[in-house]
N, C-alpha and C. Protein backbone atom coordinates (compact mmCIF):
# COMPACT_ATOMS: atom_id res chain seq x y z
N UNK A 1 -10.65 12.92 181.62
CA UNK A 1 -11.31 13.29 180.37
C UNK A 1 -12.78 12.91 180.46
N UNK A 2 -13.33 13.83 179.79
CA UNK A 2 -14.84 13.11 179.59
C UNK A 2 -15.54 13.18 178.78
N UNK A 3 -16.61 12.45 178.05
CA UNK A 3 -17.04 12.88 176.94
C UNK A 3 -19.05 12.93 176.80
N UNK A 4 -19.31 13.08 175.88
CA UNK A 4 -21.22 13.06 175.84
C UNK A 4 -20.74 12.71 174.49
N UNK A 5 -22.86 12.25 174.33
CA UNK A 5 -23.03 11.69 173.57
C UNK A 5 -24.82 12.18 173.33
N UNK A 6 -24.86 12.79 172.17
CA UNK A 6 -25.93 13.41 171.30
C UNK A 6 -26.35 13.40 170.09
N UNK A 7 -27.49 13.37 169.84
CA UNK A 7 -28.15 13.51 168.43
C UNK A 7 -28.54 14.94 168.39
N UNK A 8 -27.70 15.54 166.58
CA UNK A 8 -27.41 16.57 166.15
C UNK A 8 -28.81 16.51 165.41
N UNK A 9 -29.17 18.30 165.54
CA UNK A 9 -30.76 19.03 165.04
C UNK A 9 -29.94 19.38 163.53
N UNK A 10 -31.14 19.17 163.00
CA UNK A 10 -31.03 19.83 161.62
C UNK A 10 -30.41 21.10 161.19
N UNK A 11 -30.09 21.55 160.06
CA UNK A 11 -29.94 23.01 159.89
C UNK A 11 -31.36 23.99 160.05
N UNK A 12 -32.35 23.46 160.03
CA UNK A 12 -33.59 24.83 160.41
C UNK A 12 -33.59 24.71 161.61
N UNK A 13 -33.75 23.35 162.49
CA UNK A 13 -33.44 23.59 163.92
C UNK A 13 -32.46 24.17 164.68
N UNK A 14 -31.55 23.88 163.84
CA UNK A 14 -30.02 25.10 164.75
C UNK A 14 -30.31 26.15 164.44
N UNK A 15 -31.00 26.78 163.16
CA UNK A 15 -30.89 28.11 162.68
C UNK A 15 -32.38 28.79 163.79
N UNK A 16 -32.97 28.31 164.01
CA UNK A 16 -34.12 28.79 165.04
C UNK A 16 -33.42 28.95 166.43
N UNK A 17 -32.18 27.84 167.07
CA UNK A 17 -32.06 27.78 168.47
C UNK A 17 -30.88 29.25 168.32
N UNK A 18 -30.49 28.99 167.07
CA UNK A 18 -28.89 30.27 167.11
C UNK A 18 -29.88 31.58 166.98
N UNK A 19 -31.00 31.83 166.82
CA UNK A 19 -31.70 33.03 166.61
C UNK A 19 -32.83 33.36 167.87
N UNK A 20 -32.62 32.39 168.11
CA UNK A 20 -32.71 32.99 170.23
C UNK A 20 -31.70 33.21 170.57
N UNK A 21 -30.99 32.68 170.47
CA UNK A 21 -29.51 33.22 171.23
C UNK A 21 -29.28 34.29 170.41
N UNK A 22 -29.20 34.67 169.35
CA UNK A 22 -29.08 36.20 169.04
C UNK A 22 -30.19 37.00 169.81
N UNK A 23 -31.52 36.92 169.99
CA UNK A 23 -32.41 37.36 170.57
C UNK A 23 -31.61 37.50 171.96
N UNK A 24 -31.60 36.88 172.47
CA UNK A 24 -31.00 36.95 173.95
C UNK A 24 -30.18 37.96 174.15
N UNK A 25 -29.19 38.16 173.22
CA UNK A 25 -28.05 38.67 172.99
C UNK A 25 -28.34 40.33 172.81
N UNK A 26 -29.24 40.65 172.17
CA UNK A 26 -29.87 42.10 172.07
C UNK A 26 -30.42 42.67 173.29
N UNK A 27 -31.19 41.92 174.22
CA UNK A 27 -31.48 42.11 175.50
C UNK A 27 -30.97 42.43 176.75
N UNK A 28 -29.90 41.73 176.55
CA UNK A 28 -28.51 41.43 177.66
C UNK A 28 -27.59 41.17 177.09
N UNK A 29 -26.33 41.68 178.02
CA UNK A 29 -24.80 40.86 177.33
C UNK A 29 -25.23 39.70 178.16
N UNK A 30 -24.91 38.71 177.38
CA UNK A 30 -24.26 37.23 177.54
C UNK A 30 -23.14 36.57 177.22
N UNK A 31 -22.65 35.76 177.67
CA UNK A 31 -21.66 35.20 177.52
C UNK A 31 -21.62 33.56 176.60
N UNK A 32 -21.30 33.96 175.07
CA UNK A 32 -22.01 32.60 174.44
C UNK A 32 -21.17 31.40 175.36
N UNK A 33 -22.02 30.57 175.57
CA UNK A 33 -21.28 29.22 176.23
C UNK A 33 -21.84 27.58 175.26
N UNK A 34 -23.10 27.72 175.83
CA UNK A 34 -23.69 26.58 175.59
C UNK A 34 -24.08 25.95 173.98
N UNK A 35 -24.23 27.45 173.24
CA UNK A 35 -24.40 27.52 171.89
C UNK A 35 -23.00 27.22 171.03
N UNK A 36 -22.35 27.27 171.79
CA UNK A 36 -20.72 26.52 171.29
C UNK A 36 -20.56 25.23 170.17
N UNK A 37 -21.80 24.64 170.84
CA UNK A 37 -21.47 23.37 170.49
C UNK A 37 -23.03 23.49 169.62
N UNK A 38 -22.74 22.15 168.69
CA UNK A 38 -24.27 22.86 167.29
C UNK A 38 -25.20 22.45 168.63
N UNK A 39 -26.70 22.74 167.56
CA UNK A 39 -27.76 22.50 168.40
C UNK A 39 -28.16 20.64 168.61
N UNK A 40 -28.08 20.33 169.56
CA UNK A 40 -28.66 18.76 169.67
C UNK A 40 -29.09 18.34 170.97
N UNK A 41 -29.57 17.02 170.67
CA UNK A 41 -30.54 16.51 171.92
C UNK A 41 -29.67 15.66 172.75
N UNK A 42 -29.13 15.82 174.18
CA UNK A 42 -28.35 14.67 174.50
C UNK A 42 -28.97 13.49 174.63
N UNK A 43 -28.20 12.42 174.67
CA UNK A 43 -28.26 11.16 174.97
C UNK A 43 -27.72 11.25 176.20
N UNK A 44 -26.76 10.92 176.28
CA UNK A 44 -25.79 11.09 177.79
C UNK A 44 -24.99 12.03 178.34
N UNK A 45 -25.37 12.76 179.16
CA UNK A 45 -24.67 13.91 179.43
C UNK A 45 -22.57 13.47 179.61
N UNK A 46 -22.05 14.45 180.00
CA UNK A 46 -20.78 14.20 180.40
C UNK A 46 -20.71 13.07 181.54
N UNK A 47 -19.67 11.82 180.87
CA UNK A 47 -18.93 10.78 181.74
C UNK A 47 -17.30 10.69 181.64
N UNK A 48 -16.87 10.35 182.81
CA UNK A 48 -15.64 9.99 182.29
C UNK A 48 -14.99 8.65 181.88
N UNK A 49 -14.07 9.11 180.84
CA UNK A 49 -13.37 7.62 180.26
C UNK A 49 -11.82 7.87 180.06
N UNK A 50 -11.33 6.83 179.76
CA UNK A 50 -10.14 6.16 179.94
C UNK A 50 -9.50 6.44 178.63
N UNK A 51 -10.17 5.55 177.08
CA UNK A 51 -9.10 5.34 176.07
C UNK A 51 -10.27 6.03 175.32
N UNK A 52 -9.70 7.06 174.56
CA UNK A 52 -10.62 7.50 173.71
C UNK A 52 -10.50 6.44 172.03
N UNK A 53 -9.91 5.72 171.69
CA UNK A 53 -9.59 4.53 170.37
C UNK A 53 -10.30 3.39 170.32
N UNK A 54 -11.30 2.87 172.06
CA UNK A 54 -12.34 2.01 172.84
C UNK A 54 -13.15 2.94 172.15
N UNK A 55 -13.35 4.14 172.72
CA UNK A 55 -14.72 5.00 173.22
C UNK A 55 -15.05 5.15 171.24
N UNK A 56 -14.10 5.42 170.55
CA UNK A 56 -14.84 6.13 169.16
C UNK A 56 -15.25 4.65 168.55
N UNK A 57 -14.89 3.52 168.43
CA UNK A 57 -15.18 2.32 168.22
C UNK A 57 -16.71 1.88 168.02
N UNK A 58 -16.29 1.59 169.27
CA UNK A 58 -18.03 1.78 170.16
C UNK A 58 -18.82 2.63 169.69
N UNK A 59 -18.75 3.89 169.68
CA UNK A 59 -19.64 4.96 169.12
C UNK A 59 -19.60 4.56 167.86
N UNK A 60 -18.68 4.45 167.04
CA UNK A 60 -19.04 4.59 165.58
C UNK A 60 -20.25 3.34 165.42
N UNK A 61 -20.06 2.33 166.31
CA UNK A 61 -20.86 0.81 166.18
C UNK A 61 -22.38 1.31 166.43
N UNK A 62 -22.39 2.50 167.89
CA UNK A 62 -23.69 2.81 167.84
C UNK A 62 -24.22 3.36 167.26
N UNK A 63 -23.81 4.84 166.83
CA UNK A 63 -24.40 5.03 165.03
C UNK A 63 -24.69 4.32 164.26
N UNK A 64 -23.96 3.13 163.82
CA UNK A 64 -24.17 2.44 162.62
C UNK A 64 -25.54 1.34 163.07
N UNK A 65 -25.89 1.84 164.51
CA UNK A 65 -27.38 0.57 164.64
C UNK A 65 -28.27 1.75 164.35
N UNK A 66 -28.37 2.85 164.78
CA UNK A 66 -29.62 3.31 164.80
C UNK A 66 -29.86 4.15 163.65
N UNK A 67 -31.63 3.57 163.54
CA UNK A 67 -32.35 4.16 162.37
C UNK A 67 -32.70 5.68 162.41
N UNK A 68 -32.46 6.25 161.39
CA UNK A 68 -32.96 7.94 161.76
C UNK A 68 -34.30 7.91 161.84
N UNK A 69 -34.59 9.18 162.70
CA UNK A 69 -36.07 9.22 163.74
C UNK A 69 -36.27 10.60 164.09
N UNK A 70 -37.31 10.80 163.73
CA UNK A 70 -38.19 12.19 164.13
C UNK A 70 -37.58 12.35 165.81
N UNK A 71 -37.46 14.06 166.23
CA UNK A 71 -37.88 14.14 167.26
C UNK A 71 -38.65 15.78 167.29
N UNK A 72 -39.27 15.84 168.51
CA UNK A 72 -40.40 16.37 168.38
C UNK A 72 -40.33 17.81 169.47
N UNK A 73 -40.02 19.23 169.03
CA UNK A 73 -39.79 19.99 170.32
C UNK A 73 -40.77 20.79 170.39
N UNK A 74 -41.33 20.58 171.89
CA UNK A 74 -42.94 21.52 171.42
C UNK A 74 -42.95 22.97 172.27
N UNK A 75 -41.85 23.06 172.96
CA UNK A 75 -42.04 24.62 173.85
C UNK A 75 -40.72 24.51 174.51
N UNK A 76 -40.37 26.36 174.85
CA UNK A 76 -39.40 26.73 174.75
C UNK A 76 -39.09 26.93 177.04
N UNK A 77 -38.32 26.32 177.46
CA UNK A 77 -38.44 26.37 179.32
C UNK A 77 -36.93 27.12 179.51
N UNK A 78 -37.23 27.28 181.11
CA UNK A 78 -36.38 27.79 181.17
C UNK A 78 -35.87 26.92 182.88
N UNK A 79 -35.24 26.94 183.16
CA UNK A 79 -34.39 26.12 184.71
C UNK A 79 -33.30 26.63 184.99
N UNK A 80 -32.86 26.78 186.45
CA UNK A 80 -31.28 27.05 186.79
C UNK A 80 -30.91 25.95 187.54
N UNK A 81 -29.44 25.55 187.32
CA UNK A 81 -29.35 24.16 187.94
C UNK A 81 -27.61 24.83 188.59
N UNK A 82 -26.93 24.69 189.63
CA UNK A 82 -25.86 25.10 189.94
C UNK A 82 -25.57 26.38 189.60
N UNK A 83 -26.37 27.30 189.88
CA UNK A 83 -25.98 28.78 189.63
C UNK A 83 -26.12 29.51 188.35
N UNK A 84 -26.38 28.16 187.41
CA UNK A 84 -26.23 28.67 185.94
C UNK A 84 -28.13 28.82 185.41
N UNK A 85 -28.67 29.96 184.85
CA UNK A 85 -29.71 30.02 183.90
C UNK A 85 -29.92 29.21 182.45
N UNK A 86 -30.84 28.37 182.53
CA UNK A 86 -30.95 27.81 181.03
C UNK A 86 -31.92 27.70 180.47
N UNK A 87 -31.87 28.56 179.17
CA UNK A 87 -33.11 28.45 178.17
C UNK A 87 -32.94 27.14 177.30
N UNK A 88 -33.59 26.59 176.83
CA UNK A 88 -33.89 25.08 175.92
C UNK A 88 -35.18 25.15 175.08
N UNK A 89 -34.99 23.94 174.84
CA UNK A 89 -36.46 23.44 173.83
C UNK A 89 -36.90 22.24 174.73
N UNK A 90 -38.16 21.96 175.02
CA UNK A 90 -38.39 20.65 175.71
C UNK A 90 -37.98 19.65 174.40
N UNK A 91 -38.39 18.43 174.60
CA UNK A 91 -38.17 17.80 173.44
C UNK A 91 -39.04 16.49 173.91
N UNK A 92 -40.05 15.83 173.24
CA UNK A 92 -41.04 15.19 173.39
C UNK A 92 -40.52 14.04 173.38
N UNK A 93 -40.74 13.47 174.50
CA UNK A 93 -40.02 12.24 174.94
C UNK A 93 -40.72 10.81 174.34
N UNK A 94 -39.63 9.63 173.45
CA UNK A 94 -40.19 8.95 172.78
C UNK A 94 -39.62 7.62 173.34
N UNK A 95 -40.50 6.56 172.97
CA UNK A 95 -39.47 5.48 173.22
C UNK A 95 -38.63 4.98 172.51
N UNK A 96 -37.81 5.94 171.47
CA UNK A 96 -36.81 5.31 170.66
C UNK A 96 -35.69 6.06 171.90
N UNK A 97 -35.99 7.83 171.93
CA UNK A 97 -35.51 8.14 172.69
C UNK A 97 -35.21 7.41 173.96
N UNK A 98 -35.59 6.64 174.85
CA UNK A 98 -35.77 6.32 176.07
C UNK A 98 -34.90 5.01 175.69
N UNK A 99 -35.16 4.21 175.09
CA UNK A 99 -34.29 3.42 174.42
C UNK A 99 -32.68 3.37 173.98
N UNK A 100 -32.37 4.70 173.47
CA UNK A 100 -31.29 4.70 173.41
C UNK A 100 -30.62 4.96 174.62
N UNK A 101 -30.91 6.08 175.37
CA UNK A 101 -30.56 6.50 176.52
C UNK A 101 -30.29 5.21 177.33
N UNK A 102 -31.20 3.86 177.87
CA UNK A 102 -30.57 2.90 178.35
C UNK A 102 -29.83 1.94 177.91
N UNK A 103 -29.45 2.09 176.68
CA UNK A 103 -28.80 0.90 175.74
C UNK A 103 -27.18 1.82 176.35
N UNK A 104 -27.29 2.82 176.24
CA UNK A 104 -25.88 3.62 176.14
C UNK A 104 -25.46 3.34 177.67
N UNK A 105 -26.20 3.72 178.39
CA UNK A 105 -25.94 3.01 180.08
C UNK A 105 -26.03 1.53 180.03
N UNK A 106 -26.23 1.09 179.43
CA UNK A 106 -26.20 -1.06 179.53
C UNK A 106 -24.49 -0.99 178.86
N UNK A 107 -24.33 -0.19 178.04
CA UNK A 107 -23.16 -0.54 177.12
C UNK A 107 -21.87 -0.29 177.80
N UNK A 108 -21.89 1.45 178.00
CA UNK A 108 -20.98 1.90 178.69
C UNK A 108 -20.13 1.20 179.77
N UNK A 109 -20.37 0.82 180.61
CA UNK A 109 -19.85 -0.37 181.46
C UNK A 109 -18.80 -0.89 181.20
N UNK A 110 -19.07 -1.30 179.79
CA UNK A 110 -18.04 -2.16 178.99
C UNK A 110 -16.81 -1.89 178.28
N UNK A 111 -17.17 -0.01 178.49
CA UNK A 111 -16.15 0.38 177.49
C UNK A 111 -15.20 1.24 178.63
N UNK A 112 -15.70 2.08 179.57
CA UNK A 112 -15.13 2.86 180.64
C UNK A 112 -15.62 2.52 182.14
N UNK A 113 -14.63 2.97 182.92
CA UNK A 113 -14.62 2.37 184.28
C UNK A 113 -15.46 3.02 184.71
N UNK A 114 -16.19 3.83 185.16
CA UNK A 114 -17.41 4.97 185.37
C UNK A 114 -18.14 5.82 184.48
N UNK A 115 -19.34 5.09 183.98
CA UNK A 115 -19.95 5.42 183.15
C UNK A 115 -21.15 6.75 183.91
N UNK A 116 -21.02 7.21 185.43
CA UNK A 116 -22.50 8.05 185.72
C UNK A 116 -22.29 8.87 185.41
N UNK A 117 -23.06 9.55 185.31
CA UNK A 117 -23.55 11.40 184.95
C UNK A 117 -24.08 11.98 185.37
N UNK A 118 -23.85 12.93 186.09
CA UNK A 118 -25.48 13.84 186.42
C UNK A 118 -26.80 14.19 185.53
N UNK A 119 -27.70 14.15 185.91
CA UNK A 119 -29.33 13.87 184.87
C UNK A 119 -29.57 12.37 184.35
N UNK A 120 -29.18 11.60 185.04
CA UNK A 120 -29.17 10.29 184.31
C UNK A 120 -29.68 9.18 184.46
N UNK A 121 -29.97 8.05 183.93
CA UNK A 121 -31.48 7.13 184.18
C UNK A 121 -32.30 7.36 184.02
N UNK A 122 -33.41 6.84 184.90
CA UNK A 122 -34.87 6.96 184.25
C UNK A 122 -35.32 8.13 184.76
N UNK A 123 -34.56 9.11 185.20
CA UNK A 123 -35.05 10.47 185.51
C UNK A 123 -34.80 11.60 184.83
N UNK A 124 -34.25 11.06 183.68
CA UNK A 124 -33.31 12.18 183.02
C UNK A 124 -34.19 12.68 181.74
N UNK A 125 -34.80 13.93 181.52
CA UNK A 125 -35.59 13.94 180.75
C UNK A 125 -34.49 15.10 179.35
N UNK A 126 -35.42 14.57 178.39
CA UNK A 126 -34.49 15.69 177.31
C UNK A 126 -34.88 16.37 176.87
N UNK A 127 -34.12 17.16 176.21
CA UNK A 127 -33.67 18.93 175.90
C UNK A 127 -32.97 18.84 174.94
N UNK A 128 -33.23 20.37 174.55
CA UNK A 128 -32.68 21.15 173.58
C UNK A 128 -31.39 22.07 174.07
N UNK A 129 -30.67 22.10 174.67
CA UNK A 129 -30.40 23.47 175.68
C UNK A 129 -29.79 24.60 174.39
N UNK A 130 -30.39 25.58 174.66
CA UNK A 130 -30.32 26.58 173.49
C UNK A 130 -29.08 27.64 173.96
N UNK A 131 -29.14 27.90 175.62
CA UNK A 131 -28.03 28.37 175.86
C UNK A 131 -27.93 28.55 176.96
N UNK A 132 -26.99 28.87 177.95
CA UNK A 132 -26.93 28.89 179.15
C UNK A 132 -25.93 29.64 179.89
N UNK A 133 -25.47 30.46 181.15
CA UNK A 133 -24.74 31.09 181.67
C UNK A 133 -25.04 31.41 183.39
N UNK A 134 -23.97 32.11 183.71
CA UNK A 134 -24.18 32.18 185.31
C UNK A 134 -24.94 33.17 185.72
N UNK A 135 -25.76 33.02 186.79
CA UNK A 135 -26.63 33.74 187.18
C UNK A 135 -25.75 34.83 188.03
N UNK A 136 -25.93 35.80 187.50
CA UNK A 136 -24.82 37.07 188.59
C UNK A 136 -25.65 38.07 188.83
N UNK A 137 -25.95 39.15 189.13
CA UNK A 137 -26.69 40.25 189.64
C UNK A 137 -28.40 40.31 188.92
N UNK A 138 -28.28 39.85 187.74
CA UNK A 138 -29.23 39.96 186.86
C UNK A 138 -29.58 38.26 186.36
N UNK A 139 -30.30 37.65 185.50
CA UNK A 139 -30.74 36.90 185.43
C UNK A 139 -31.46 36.79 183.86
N UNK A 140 -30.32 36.94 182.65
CA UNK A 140 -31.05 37.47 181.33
C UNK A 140 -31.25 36.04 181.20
N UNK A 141 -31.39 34.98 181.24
CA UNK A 141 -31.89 33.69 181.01
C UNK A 141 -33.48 34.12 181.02
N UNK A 142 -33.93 34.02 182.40
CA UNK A 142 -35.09 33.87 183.21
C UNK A 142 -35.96 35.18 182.59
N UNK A 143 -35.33 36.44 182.42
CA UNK A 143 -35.65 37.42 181.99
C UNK A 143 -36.62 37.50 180.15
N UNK A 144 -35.25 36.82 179.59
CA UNK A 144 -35.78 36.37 178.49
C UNK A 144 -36.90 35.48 178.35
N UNK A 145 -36.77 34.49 178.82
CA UNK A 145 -37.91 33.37 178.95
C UNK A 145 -39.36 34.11 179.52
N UNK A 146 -39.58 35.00 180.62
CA UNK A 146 -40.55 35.66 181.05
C UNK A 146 -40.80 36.87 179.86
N UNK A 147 -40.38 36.96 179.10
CA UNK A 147 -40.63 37.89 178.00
C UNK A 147 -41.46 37.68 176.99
N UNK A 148 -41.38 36.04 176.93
CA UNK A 148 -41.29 35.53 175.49
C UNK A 148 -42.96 35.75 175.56
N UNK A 149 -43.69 35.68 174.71
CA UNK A 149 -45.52 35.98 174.24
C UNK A 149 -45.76 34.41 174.16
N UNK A 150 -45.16 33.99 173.38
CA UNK A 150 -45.47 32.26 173.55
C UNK A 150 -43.80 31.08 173.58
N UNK A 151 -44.75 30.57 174.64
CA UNK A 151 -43.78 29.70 174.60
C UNK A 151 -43.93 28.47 173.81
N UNK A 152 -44.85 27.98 173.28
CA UNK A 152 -45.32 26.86 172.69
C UNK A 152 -43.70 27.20 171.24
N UNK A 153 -43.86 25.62 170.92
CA UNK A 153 -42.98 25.68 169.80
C UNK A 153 -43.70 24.39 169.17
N UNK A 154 -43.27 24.00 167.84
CA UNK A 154 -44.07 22.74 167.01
C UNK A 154 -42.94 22.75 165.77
N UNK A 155 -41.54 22.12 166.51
CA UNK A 155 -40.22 21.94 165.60
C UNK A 155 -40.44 20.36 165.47
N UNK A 156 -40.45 20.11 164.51
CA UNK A 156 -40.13 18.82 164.21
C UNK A 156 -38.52 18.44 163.18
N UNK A 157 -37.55 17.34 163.79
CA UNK A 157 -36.02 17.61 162.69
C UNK A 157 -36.43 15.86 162.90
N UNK A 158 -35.42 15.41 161.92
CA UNK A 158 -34.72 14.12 161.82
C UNK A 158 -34.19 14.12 162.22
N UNK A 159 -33.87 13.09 163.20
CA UNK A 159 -31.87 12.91 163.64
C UNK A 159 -31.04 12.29 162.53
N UNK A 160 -29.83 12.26 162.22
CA UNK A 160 -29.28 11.61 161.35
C UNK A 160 -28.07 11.90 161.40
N UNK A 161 -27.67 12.08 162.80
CA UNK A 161 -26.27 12.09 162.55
C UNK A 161 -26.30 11.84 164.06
N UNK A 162 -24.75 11.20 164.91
CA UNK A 162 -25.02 11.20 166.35
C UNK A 162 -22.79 11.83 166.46
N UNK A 163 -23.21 12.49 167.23
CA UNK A 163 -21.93 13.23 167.93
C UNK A 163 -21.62 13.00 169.52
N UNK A 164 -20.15 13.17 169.03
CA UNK A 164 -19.56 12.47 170.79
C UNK A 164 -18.69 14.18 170.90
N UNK A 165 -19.01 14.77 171.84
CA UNK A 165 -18.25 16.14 172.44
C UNK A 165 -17.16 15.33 173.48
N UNK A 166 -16.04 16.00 173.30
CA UNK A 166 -14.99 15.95 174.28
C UNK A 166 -14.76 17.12 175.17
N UNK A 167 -14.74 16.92 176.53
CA UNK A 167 -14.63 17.96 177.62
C UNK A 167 -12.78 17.63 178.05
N UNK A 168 -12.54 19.20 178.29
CA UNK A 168 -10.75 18.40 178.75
C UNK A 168 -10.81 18.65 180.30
N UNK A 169 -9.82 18.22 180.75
CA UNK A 169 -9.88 17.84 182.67
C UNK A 169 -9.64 18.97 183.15
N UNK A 170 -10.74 19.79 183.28
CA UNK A 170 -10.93 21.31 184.00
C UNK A 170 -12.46 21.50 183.79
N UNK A 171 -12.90 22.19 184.69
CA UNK A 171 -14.10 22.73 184.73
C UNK A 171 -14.51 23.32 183.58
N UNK A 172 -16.15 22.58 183.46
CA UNK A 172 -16.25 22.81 181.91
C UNK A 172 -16.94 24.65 182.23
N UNK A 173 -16.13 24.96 180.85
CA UNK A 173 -16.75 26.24 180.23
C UNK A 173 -16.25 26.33 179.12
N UNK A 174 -16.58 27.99 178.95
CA UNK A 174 -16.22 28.50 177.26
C UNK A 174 -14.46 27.85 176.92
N UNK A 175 -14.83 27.12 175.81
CA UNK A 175 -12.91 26.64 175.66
C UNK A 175 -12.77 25.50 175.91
N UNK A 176 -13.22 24.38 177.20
CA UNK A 176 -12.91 23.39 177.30
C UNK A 176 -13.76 21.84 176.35
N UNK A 177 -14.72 22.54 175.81
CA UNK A 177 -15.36 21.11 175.37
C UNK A 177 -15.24 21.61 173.62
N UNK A 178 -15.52 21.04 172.89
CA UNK A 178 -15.32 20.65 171.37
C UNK A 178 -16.08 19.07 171.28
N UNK A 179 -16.95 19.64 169.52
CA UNK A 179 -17.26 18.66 168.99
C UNK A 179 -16.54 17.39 168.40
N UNK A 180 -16.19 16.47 169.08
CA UNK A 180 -14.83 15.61 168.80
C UNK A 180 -15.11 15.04 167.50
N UNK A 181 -16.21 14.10 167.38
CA UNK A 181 -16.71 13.22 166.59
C UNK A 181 -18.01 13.15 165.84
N UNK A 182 -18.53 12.97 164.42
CA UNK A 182 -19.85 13.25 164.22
C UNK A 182 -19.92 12.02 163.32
N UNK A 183 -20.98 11.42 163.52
CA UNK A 183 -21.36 9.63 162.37
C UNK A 183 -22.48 9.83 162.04
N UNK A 184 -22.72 9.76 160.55
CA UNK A 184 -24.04 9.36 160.20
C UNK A 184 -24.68 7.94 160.89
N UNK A 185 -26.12 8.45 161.01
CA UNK A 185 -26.34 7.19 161.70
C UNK A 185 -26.71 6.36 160.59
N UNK A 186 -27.30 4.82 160.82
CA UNK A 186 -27.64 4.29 159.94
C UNK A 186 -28.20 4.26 158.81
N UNK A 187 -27.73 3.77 157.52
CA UNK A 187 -28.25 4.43 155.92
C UNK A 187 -28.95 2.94 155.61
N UNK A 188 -30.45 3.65 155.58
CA UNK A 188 -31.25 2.62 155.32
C UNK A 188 -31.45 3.15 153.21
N UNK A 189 -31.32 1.91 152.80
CA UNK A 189 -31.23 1.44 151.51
C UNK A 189 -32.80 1.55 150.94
N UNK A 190 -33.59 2.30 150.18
CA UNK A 190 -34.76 2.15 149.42
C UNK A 190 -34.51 0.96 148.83
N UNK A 191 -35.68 0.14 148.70
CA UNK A 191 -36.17 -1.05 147.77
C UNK A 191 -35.77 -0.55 146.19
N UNK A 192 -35.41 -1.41 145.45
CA UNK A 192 -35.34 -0.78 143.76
C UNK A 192 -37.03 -0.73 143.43
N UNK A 193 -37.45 0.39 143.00
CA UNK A 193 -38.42 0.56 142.12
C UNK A 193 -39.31 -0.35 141.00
């Protein structure tokens, strides 16, 4: 089994990333995959674990530390990594961001017997991924992205909620992963007036 771990985009931010992927979609058939799951920023890509009753624990504990926080997506890229095309949002890398990302690798350890991932550590930069599929004769990822007039973007969301996706033990695609879990993150209290 394996699971990730992400901070969920707002409703104007999903409603912008689901309206490229309709865009996309007019251009070329695609195959929705990546847009499956809402729009958000990972923290930790897919690891595997053991007891999922440990794993939601833990998560619910890490939600309940962190303060909600701007993040910042300023332009729209495109990369193929294993055969597959992917359009995204960059996402302006912060040190709350960078922060969480190693707290979740310091922690993990503790909760599952192999916490690595591919993209991970201090090399792992973040994204939006808006959508993604296999590169076969044609290339409507790359296509799209070379289309676009501007790529610049200037999205700004709150995070305020953090989600754990579950992948089941088969090669991930369309069908195998689901949004398992979603926690508000921490509810900071206004002063009385």
């Amino acid at each position: 089994m394996k699971a990730a771990i992400a901070l969920l985009a707002d409703f104007p931010t999903q409603n912008i990333a689901r309206r490229m992927v309709f865009e996309m979609s007019q251009h070329a058939e695609i195959e929705f995959f990546g847009s499956l799951l809402p729009a958000h920023v990972s923290l930790k890509q897919p690891f595997n674990f053991e007891d999922m009753d440990k794993l939601e624990t833990w998560f619910d504990s890490l939600a309940a530390q962190i303060t909600p926080f701007d993040i910042h997506l300023d332009s729209v890229y495109y990369s193929a990594w294993e055969g597959y095309g992917i359009i995204g949002l960059h996402v302006v890398e912060t040190p709350t961001l960078r922060a969480l990302h190693n707290q979740i690798n310091r922690e993990l350890p503790q909760i599952v017997a192999d916490p690595s991932a591919a993209h991970d550590g201090d090399e792992y930069r973040f994204h939006m991924t808006v959508e993604l599929g296999k590169i076969e004769s044609s290339n409507p990822y790359q296509a799209f992205f070379d289309e676009l007039a501007d790529k610049k973007t200037d999205i700004t969301f709150r995070a305020q909620h953090l989600a754990l996706f579950f992948y089941a033990d088969r090669p991930i695609q369309s069908g195998s992963f689901i949004v398992y879990r979603v926690a508000p993150l921490k509810t900071i209290i206004p002063p009385p007036a």
